[in-house]
Protein backbone atom coordinates (compact mmCIF):
# COMPACT_ATOMS: atom_id res chain seq x y z
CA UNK A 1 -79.24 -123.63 -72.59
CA UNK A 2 -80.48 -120.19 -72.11
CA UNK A 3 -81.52 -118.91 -68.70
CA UNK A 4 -84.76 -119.14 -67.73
CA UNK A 5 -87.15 -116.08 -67.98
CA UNK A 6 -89.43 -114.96 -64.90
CA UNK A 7 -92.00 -112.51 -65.19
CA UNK A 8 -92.64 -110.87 -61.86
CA UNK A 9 -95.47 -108.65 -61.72
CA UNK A 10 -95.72 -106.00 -58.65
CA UNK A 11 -96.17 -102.44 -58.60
CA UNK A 12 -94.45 -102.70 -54.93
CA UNK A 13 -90.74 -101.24 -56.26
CA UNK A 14 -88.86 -102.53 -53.51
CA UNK A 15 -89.91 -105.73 -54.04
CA UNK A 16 -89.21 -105.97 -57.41
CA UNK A 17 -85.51 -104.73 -56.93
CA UNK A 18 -85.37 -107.40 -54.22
CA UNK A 19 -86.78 -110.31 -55.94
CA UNK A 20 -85.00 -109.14 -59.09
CA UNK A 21 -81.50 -109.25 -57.76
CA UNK A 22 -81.82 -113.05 -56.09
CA UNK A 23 -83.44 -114.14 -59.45
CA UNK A 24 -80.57 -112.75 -61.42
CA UNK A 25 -78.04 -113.92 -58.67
CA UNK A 26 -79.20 -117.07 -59.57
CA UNK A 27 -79.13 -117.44 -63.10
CA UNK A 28 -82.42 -116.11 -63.94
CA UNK A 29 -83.96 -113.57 -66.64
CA UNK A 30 -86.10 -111.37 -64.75
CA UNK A 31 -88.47 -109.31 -66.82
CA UNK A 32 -91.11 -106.63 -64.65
CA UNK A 33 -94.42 -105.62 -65.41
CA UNK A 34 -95.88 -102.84 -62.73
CA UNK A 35 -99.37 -104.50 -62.98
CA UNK A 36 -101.92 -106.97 -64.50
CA UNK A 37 -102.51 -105.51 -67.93
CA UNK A 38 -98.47 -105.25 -68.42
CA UNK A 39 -98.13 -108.54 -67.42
CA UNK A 40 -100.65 -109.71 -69.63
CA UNK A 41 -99.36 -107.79 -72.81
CA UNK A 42 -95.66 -109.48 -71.67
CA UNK A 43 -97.17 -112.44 -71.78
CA UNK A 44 -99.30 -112.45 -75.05
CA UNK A 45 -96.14 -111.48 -76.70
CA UNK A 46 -93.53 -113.70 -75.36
CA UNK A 47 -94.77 -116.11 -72.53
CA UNK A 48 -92.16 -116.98 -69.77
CA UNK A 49 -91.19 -119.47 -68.20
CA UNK A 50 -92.58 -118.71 -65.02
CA UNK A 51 -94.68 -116.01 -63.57
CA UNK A 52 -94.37 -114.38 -60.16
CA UNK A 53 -97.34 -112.39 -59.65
CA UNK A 54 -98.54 -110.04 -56.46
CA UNK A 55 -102.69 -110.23 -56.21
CA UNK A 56 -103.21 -106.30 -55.13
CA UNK A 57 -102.11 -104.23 -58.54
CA UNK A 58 -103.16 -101.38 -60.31
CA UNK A 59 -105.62 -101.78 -63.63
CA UNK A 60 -105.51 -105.44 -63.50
CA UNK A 61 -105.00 -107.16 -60.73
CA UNK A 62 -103.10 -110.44 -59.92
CA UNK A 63 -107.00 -112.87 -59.69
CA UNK A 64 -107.77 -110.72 -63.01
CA UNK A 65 -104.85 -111.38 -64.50
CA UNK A 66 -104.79 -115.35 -63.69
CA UNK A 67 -108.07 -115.46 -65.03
CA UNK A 68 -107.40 -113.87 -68.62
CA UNK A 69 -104.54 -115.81 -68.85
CA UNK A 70 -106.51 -119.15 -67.98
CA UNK A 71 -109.04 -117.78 -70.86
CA UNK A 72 -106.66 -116.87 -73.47
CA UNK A 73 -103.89 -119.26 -73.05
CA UNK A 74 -106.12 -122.49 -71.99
CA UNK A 75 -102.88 -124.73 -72.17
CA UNK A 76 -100.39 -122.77 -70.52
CA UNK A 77 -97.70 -124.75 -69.37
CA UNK A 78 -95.56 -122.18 -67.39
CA UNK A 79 -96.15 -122.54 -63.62
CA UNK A 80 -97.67 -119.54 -61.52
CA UNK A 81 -96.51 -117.99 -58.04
CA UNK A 82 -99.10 -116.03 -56.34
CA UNK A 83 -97.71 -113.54 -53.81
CA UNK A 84 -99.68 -112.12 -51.48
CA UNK A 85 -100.04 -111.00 -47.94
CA UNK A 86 -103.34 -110.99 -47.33
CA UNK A 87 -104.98 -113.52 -45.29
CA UNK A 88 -108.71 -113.73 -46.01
CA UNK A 89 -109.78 -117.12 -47.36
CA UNK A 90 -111.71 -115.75 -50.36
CA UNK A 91 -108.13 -114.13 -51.80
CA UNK A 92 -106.32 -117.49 -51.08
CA UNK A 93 -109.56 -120.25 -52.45
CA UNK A 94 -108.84 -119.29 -55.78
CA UNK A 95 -105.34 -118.82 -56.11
CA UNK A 96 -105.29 -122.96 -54.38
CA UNK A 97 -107.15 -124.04 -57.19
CA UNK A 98 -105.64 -122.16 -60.37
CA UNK A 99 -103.87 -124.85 -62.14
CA UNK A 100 -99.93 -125.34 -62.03
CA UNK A 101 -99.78 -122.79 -59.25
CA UNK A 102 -98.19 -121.90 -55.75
CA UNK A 103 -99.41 -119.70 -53.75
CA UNK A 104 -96.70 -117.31 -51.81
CA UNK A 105 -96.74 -115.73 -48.05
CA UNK A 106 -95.41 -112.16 -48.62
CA UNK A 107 -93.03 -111.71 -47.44
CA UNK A 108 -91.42 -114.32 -49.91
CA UNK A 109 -88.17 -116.23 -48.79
CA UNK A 110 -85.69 -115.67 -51.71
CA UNK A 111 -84.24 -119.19 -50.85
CA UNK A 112 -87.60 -120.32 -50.06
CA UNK A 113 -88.33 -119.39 -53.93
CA UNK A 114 -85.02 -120.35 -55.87
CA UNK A 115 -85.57 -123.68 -54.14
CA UNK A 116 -89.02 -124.19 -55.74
CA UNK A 117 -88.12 -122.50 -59.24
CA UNK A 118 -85.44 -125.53 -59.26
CA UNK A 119 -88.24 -128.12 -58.62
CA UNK A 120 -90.26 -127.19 -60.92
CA UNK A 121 -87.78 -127.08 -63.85
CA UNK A 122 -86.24 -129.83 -62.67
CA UNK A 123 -88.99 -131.82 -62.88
CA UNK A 124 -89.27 -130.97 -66.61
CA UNK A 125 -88.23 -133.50 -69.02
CA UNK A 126 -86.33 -131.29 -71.32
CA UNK A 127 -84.13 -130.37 -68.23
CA UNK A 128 -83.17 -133.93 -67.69
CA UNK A 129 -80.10 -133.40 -69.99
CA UNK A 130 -79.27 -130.37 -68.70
CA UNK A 131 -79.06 -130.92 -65.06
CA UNK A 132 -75.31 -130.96 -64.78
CA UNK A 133 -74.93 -127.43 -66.66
């Protein structure tokens, strides 16, 4: 089985380096986009299998973003983390109610995260048979 592909979307560069390396570390793809509308062209093209998105970016931000992609790609299957370190309620609500979605205290545990990426696809049928490899 291939490795998994994670999109992570933040224009903050040390965080991408960071969350790059401990995806990578452990067994991950990791493929960047420096804000919404990169993300979303990413996407369009080749959808991952997860994305790990910051809310404050430039041109599109991470709400924008969620919400195109909940408008163009009405079924999407791959699950959403929402990173953010703000702490007003309005830029959490919506974030809590996006479908197949976490929402992320910046800043993120790496452990905290590999943990939950393995959940997730472990929960996924077609992982079933791969679990031992």
């Amino acid at each position: 089985m291939s490795a998994r592909r994670v999109l992570v979307a933040d224009d903050e560069l040390h965080m991408v380096r960071v969350v790059r390396l401990f995806l990578e570390r452990a067994g991950y793809t990791v493929d960047v986009a420096r804000n919404g509308q990169e993300a979303l062209d990413s996407i369009m093209h080749t959808p991952p299998d997860v994305l790990l998105t910051d809310i404050n970016m430039p041109h599109m931000n991470g709400q924008q973003l969620c919400a195109q992609l909940e408008k163009l790609l009405p079924g999407r299957t791959f699950p959403i983390f929402v990173m953010t370190s703000m702490t007003e309620r309005e830029n959490r609500d919506w974030a809590h109610n996006l479908p197949n979605s976490s929402l992320l205290e910046k800043p993120v545990s790496m452990r905290m995260l590999i943990a939950e990426l393995g959940r997730r696809f472990a929960r996924e049928p077609e992982n079933l048979a791969h679990a031992g490899g």
